[in-house]
N, C-alpha and C. Protein backbone atom coordinates (compact mmCIF):
# COMPACT_ATOMS: atom_id res chain seq x y z
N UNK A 1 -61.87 85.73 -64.61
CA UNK A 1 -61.69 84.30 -64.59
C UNK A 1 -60.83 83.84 -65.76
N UNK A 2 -60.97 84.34 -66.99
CA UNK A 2 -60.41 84.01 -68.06
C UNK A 2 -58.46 84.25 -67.96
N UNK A 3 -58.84 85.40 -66.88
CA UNK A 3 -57.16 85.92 -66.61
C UNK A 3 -56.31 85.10 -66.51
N UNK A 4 -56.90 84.09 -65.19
CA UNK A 4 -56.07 82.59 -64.81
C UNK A 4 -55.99 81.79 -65.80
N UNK A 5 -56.60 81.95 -66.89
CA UNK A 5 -56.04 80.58 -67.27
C UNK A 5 -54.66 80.55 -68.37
N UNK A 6 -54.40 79.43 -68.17
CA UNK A 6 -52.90 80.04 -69.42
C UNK A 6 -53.36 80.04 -70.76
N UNK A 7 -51.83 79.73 -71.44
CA UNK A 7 -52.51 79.68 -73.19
C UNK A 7 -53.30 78.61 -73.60
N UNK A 8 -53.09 77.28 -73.07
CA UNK A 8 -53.30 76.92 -73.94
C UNK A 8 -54.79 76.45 -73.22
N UNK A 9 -55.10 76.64 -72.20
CA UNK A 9 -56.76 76.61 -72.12
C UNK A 9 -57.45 77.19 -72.77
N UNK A 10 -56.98 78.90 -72.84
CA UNK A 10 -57.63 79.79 -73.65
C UNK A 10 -58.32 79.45 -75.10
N UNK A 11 -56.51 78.48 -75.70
CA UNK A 11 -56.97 78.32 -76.73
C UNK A 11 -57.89 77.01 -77.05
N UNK A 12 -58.03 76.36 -76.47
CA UNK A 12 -59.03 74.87 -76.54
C UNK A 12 -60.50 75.35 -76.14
N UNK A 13 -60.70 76.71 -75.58
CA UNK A 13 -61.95 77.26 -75.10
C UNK A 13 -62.37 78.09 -76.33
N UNK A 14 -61.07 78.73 -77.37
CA UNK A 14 -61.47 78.78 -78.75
C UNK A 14 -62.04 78.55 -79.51
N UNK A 15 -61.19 76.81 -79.49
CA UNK A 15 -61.49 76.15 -80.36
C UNK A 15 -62.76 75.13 -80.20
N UNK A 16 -63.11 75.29 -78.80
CA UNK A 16 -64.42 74.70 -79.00
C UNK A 16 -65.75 75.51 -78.89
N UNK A 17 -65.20 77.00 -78.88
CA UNK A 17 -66.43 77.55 -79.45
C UNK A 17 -66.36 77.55 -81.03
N UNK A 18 -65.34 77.42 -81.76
CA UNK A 18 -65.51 77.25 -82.96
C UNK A 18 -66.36 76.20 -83.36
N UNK A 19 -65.49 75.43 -83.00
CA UNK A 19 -66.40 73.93 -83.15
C UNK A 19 -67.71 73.87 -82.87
N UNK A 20 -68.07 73.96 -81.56
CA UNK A 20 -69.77 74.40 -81.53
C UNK A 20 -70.74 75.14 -82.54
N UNK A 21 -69.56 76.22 -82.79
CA UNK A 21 -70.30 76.93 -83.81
C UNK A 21 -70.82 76.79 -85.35
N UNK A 22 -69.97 75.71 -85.63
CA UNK A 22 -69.32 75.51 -86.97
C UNK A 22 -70.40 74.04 -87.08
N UNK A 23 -70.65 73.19 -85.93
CA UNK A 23 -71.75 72.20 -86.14
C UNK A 23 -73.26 72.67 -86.20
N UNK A 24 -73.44 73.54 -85.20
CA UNK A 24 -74.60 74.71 -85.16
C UNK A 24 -74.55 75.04 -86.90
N UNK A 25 -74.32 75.58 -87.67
CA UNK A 25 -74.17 76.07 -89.00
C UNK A 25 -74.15 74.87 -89.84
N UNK A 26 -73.95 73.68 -89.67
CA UNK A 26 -73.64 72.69 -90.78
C UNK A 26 -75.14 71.84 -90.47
N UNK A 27 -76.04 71.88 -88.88
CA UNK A 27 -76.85 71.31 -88.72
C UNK A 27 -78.32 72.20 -89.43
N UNK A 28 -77.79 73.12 -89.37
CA UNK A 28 -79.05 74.17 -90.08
C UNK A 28 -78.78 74.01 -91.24
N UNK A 29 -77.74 74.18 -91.91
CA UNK A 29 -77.08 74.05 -93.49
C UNK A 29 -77.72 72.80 -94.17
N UNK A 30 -77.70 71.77 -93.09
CA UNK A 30 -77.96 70.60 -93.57
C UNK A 30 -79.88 70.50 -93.90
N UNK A 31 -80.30 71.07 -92.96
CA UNK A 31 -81.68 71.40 -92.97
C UNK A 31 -82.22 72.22 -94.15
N UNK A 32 -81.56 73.04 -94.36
CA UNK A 32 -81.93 73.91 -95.07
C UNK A 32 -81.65 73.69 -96.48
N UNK A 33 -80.17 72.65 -96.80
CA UNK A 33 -80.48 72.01 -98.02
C UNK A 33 -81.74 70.96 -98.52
N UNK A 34 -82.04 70.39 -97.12
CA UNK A 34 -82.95 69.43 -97.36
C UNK A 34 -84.38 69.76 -98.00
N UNK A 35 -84.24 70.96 -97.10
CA UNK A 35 -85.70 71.63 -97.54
C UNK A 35 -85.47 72.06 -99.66
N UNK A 36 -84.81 72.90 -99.36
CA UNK A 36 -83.88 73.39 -100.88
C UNK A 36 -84.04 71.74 -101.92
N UNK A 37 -83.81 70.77 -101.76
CA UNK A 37 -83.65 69.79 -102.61
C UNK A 37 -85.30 69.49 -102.91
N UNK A 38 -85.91 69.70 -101.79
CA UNK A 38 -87.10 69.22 -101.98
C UNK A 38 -88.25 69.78 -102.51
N UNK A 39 -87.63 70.94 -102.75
CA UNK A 39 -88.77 72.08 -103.06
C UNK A 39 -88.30 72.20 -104.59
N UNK A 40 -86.60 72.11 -104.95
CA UNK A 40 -86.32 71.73 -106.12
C UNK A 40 -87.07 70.70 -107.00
N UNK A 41 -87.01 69.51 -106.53
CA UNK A 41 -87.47 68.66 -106.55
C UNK A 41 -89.31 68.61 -107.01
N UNK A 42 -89.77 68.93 -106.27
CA UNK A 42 -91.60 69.35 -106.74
C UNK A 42 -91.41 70.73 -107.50
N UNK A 43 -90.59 71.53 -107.83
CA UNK A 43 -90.74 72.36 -108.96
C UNK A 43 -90.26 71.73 -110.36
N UNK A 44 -89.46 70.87 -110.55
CA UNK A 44 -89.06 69.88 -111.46
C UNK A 44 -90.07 69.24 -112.01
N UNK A 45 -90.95 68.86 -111.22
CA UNK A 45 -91.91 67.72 -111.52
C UNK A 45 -93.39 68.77 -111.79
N UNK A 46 -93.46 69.52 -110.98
CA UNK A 46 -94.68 70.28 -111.50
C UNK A 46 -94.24 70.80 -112.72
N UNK A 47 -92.59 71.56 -113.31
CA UNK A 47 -92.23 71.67 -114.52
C UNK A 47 -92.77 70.85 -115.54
N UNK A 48 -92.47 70.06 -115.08
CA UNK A 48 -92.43 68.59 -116.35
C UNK A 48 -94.12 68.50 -117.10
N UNK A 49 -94.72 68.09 -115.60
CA UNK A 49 -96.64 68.14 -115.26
C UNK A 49 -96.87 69.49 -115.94
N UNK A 50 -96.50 70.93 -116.72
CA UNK A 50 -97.20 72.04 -117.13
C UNK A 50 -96.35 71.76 -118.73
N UNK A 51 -95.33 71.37 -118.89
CA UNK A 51 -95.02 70.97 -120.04
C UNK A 51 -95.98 70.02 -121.06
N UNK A 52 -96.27 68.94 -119.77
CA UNK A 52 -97.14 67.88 -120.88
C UNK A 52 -98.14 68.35 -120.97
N UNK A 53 -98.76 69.30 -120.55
CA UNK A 53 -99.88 69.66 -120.88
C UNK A 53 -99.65 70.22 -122.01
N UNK A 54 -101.21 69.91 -123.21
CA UNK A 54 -101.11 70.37 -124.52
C UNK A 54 -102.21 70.97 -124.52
N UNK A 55 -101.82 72.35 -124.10
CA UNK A 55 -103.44 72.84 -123.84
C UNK A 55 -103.72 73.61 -125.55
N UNK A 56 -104.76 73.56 -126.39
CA UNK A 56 -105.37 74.43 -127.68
C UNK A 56 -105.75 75.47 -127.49
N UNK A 57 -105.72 76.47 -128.24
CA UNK A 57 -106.47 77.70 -128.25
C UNK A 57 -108.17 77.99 -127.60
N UNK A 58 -108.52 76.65 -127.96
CA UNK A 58 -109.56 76.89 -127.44
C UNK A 58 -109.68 76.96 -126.35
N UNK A 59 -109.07 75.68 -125.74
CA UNK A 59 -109.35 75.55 -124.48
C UNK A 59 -108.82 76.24 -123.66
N UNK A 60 -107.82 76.99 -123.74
CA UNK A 60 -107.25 77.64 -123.31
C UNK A 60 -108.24 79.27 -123.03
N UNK A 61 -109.17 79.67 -123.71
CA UNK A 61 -109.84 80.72 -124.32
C UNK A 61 -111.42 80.11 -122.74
N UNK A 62 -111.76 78.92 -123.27
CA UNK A 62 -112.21 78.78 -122.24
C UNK A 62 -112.39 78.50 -120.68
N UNK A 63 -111.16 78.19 -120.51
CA UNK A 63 -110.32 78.53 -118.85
C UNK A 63 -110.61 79.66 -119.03
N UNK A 64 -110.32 80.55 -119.65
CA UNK A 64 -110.18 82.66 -119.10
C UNK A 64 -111.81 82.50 -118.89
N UNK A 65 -112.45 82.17 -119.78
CA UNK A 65 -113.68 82.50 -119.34
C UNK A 65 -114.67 82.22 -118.05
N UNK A 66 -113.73 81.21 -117.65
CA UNK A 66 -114.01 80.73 -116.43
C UNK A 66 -113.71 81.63 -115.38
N UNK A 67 -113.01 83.00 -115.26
CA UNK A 67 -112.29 83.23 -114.51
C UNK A 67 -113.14 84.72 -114.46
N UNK A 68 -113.15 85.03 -113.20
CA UNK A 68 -114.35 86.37 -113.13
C UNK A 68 -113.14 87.75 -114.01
N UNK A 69 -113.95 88.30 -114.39
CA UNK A 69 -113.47 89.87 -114.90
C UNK A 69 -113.54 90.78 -113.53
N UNK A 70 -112.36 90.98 -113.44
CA UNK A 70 -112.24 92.25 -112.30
C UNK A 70 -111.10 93.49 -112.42
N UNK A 71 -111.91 94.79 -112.08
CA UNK A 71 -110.91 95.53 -112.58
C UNK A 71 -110.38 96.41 -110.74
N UNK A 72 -109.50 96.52 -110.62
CA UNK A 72 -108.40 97.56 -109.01
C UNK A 72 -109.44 98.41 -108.99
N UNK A 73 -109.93 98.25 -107.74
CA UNK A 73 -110.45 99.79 -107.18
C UNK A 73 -109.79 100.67 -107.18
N UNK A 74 -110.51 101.67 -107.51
CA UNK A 74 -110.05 103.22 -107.76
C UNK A 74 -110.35 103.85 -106.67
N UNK A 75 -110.04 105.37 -106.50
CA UNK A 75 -110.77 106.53 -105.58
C UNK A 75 -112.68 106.12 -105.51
N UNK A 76 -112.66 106.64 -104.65
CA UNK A 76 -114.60 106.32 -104.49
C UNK A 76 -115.44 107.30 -105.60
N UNK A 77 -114.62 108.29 -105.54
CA UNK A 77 -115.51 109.12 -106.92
C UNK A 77 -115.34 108.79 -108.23
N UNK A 78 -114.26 108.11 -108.45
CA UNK A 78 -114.22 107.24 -110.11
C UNK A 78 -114.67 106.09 -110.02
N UNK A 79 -114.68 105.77 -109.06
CA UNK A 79 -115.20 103.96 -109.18
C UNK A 79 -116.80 104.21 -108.72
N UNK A 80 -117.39 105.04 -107.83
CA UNK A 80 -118.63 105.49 -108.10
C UNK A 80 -119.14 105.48 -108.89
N UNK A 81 -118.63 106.52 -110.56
CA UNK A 81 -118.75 106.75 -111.79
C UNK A 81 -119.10 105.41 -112.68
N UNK A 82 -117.68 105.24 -112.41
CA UNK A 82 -117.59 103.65 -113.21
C UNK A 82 -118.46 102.59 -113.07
N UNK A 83 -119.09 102.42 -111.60
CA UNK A 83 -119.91 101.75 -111.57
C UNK A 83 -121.00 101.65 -112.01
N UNK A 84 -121.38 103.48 -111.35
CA UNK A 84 -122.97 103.64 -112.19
C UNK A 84 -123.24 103.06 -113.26
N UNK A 85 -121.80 103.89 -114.26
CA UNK A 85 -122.21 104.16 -115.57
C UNK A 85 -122.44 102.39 -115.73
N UNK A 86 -121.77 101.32 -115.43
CA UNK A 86 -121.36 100.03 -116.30
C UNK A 86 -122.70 99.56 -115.93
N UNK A 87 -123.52 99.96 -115.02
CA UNK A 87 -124.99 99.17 -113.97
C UNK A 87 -125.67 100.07 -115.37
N UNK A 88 -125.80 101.42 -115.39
CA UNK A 88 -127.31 101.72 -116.66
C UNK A 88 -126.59 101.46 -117.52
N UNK A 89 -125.74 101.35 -118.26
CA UNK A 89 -125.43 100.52 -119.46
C UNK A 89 -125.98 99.47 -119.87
N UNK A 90 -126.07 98.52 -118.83
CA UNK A 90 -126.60 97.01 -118.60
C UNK A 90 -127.74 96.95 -118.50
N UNK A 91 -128.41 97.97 -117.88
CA UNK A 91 -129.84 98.11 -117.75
C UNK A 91 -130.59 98.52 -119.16
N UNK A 92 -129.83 99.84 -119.66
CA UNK A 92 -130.29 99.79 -121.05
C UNK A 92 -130.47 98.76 -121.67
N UNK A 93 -129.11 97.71 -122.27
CA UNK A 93 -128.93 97.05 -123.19
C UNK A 93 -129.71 95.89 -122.53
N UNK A 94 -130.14 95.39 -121.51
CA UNK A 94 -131.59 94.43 -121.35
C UNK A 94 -132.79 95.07 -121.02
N UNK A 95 -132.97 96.49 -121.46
CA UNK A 95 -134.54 97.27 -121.52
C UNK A 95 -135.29 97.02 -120.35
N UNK A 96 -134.62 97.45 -119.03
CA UNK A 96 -134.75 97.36 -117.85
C UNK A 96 -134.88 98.89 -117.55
N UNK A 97 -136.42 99.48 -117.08
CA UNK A 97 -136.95 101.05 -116.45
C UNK A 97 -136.41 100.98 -115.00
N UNK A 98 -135.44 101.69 -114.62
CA UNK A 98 -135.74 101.71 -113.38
C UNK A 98 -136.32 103.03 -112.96
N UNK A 99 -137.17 103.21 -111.84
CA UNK A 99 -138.31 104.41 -111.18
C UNK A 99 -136.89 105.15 -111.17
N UNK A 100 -135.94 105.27 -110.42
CA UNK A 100 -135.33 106.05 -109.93
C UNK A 100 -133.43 105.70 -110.35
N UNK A 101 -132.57 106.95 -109.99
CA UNK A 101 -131.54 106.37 -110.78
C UNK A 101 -130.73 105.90 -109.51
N UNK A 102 -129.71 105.47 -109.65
CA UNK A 102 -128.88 104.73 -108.72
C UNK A 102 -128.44 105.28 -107.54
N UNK A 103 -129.16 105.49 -106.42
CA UNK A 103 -128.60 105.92 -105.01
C UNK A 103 -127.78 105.25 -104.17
N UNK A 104 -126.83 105.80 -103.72
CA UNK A 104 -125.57 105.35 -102.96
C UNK A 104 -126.56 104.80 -101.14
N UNK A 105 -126.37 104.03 -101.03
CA UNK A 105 -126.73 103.67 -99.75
C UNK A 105 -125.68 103.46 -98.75
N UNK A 106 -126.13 103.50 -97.49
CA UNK A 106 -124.63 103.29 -96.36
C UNK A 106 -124.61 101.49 -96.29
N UNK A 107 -123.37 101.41 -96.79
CA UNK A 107 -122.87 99.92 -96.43
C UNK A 107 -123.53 99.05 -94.95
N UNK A 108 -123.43 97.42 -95.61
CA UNK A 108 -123.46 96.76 -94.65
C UNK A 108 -122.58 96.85 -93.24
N UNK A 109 -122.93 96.22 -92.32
CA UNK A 109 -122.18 96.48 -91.17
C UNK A 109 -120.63 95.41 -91.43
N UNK A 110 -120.48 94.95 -92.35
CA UNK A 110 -119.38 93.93 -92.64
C UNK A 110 -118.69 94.65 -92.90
N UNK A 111 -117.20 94.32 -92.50
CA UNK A 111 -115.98 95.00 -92.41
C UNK A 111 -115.35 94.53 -93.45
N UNK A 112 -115.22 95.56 -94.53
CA UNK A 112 -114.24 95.03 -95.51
C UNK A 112 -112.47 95.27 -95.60
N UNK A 113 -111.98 94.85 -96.41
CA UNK A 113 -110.73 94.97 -96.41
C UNK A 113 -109.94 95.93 -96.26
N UNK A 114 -108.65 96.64 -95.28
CA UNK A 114 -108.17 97.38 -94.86
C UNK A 114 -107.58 98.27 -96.24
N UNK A 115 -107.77 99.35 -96.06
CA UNK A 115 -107.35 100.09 -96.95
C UNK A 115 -108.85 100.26 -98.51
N UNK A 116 -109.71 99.38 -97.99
CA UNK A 116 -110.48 99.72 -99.16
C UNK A 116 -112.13 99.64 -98.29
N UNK A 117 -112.83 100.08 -99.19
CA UNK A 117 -114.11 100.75 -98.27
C UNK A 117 -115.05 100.19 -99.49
N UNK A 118 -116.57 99.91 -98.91
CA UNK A 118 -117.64 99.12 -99.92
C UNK A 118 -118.70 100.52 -100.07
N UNK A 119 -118.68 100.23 -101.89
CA UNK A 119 -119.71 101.26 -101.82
C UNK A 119 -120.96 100.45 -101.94
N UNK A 120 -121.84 100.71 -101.63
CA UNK A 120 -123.64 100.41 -102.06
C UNK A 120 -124.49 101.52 -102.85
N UNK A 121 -125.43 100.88 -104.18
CA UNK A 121 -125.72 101.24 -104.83
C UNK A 121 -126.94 100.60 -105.10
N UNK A 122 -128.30 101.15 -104.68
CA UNK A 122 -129.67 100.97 -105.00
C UNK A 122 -130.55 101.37 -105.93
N UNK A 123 -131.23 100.39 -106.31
CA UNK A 123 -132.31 100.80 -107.51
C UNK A 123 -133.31 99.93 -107.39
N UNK A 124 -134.26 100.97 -108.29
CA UNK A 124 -135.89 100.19 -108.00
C UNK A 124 -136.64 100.09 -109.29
N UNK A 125 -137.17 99.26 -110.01
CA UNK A 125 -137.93 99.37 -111.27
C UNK A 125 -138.78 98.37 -111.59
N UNK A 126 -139.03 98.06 -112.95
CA UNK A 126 -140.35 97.09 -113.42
C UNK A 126 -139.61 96.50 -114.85
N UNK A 127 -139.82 95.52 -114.84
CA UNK A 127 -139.43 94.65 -116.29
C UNK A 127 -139.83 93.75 -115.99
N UNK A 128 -139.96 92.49 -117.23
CA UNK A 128 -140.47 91.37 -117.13
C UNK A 128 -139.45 90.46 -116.44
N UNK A 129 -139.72 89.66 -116.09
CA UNK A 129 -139.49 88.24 -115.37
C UNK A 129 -138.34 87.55 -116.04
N UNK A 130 -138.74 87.33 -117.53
CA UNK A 130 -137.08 87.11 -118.14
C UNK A 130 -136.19 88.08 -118.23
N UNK A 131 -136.24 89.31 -118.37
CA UNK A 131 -135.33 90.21 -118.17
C UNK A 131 -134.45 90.22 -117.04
N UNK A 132 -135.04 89.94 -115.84
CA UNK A 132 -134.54 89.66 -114.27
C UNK A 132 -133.59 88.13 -114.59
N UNK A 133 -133.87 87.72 -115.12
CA UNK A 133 -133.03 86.47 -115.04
C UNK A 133 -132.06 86.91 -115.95
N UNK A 134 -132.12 87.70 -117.27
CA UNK A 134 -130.84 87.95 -118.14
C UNK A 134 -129.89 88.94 -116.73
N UNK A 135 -130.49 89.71 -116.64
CA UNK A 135 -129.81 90.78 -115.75
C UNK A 135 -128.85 90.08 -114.63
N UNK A 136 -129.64 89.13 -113.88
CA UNK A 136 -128.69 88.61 -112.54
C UNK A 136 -127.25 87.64 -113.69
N UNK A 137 -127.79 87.22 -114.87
CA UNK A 137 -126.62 86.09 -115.14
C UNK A 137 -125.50 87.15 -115.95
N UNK A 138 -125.89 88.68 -116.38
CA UNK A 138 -125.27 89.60 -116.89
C UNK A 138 -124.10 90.21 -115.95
N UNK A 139 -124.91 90.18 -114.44
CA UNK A 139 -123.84 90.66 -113.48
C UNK A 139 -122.69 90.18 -113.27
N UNK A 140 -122.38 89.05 -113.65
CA UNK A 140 -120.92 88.29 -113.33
C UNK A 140 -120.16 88.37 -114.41
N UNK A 141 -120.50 89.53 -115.02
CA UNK A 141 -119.38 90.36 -116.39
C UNK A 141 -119.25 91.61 -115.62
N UNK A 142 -119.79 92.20 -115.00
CA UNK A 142 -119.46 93.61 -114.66
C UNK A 142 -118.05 93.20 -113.67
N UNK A 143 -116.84 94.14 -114.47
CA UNK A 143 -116.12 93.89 -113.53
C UNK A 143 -115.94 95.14 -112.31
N UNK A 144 -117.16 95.85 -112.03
CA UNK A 144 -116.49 96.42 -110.47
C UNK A 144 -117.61 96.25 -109.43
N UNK A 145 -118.54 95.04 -110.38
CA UNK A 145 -119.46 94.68 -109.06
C UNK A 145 -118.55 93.52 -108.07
N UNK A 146 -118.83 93.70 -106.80
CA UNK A 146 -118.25 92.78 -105.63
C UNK A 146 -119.41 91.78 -105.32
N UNK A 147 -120.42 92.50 -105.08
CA UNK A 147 -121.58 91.06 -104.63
C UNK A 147 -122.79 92.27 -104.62
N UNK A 148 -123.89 90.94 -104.75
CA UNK A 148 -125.04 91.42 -104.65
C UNK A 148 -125.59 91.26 -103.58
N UNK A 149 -125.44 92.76 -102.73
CA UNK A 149 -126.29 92.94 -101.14
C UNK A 149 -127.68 92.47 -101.02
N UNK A 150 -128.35 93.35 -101.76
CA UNK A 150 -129.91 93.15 -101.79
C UNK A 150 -130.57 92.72 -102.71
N UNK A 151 -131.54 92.15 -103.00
CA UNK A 151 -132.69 91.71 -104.28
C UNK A 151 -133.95 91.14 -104.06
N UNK A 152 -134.68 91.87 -104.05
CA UNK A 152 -136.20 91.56 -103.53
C UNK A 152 -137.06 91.94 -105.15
N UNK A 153 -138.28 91.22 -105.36
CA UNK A 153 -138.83 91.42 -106.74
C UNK A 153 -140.49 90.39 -106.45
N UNK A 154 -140.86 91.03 -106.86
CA UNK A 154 -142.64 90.69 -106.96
C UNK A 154 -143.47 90.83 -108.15
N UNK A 155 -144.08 90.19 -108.42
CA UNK A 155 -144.83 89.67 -109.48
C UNK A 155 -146.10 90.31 -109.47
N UNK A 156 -146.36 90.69 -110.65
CA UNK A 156 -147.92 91.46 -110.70
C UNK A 156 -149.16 89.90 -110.31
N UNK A 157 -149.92 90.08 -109.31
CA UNK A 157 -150.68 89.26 -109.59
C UNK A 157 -151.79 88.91 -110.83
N UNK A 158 -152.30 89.76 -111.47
CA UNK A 158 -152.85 90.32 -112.89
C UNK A 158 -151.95 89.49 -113.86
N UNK A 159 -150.59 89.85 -113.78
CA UNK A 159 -149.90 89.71 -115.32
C UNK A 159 -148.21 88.83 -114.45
N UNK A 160 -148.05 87.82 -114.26
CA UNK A 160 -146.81 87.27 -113.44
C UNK A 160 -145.35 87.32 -114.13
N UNK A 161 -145.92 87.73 -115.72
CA UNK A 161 -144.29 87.87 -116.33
C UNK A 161 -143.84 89.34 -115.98
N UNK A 162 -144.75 90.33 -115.49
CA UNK A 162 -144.16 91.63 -115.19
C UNK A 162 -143.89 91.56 -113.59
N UNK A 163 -143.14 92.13 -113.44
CA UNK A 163 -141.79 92.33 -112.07
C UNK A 163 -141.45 93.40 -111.04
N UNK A 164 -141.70 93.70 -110.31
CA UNK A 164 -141.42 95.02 -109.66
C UNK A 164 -140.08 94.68 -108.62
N UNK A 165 -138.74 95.15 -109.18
CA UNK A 165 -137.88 94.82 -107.95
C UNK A 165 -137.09 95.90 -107.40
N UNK A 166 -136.14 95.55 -106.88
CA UNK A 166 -135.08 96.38 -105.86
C UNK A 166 -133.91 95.48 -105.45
N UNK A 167 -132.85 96.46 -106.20
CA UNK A 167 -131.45 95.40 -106.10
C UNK A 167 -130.77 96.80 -105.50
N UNK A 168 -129.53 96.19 -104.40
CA UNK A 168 -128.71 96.55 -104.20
C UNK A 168 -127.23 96.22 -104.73
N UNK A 169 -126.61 96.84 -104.95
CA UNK A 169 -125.21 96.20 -105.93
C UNK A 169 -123.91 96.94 -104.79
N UNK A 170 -122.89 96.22 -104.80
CA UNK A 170 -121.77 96.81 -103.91
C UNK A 170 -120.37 96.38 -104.78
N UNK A 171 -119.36 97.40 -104.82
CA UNK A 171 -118.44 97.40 -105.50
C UNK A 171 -117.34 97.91 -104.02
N UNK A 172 -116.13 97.81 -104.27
CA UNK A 172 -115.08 98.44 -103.53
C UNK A 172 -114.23 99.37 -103.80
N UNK A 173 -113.89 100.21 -103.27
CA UNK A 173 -113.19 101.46 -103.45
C UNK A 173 -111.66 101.53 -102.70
N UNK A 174 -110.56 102.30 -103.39
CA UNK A 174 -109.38 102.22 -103.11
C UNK A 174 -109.55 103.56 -102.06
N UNK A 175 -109.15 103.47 -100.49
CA UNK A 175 -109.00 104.88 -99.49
C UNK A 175 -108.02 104.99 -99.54
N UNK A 176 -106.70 105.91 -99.86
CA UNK A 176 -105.59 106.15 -99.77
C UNK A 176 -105.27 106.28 -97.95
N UNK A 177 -106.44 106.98 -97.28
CA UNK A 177 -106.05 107.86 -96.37
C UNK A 177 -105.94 106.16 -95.29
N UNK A 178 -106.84 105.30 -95.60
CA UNK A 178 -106.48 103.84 -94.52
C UNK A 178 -105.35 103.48 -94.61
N UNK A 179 -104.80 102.85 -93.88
CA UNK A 179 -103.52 101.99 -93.94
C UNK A 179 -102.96 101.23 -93.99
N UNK A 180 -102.55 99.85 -94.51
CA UNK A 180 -102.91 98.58 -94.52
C UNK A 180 -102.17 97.72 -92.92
């Protein structure tokens, strides 16, 4: 079809695919500055908004503290380790017996994040009643605990400041072999 026609159709069939093309590109161009100015625009001003802030040492010291301690899961056999060890550490230093030492339990049925796998870690012992309360507000320093699965605890009827409990603790582990 194109055969028939002469030159200078050819060329006006050129030039208005140019043209088509060339408004196509200036209508996106145009869009795409708009967006560009505007995003300029709120980074300018949030600039400005982190400038005036006069934040002090202190306060500054107490934002971090606000902010949980967490350390990258590792392989399951170092972060196993790591965990134990940082859980009887803690237990020592608030004079917490537990009966038995830390057994790995099979995870909840909750599906955690691809490429990383939840370990569970159980224990059972006796301490007083305030000790249980230092201990739970101690946990949100450990950085490779994830959450606390289990916690059940009972009171001597005889003596109510002594405690008999059972916590489960769960941390996460890096699987190389998953895939994200």
């Amino acid at each position: 079809m194109l055969n028939n026609l002469n030159e200078k159709d050819k060329r006006t069939i050129k030039l208005g695919g140019i043209g088509a093309a060339a408004l196509i590109v200036l209508i996106f161009g145009a869009q795409g500055y708009s967006n560009w100015s505007n995003k300029k625009t709120d980074y300018s001003i949030k600039s400005r908004n982190l400038e005036s802030l006069n934040i002090t040492e202190t306060a500054h010291a107490r934002m971090l503290s606000a902010v949980p301690n967490f350390v990258m899961p590792k392989d399951e056999q170092t972060q196993k380790t790591d965990f134990r060890d940082s859980l009887s550490t803690l237990f020592d230093e608030l004079g917490i017996r537990t009966a038995d030492p830390l057994q790995e339990v099979a995870a909840s049925k909750s599906k955690p994040l691809s490429g990383y796998g939840l370990l569970c870690l159980r224990t059972k012992g006796t301490c007083r009643f305030e000790q249980i309360l230092n201990l739970l507000a101690a946990l949100k320093n450990n950085p490779y605990l994830v959450g606390v699965e289990e916690f059940n605890f009972q009171c001597d009827p005889q003596n109510p400041q002594q405690v008999t409990f059972s916590i489960e603790l769960s941390t996460l582990t890096y699987n190389k072999r998953v895939k994200s």
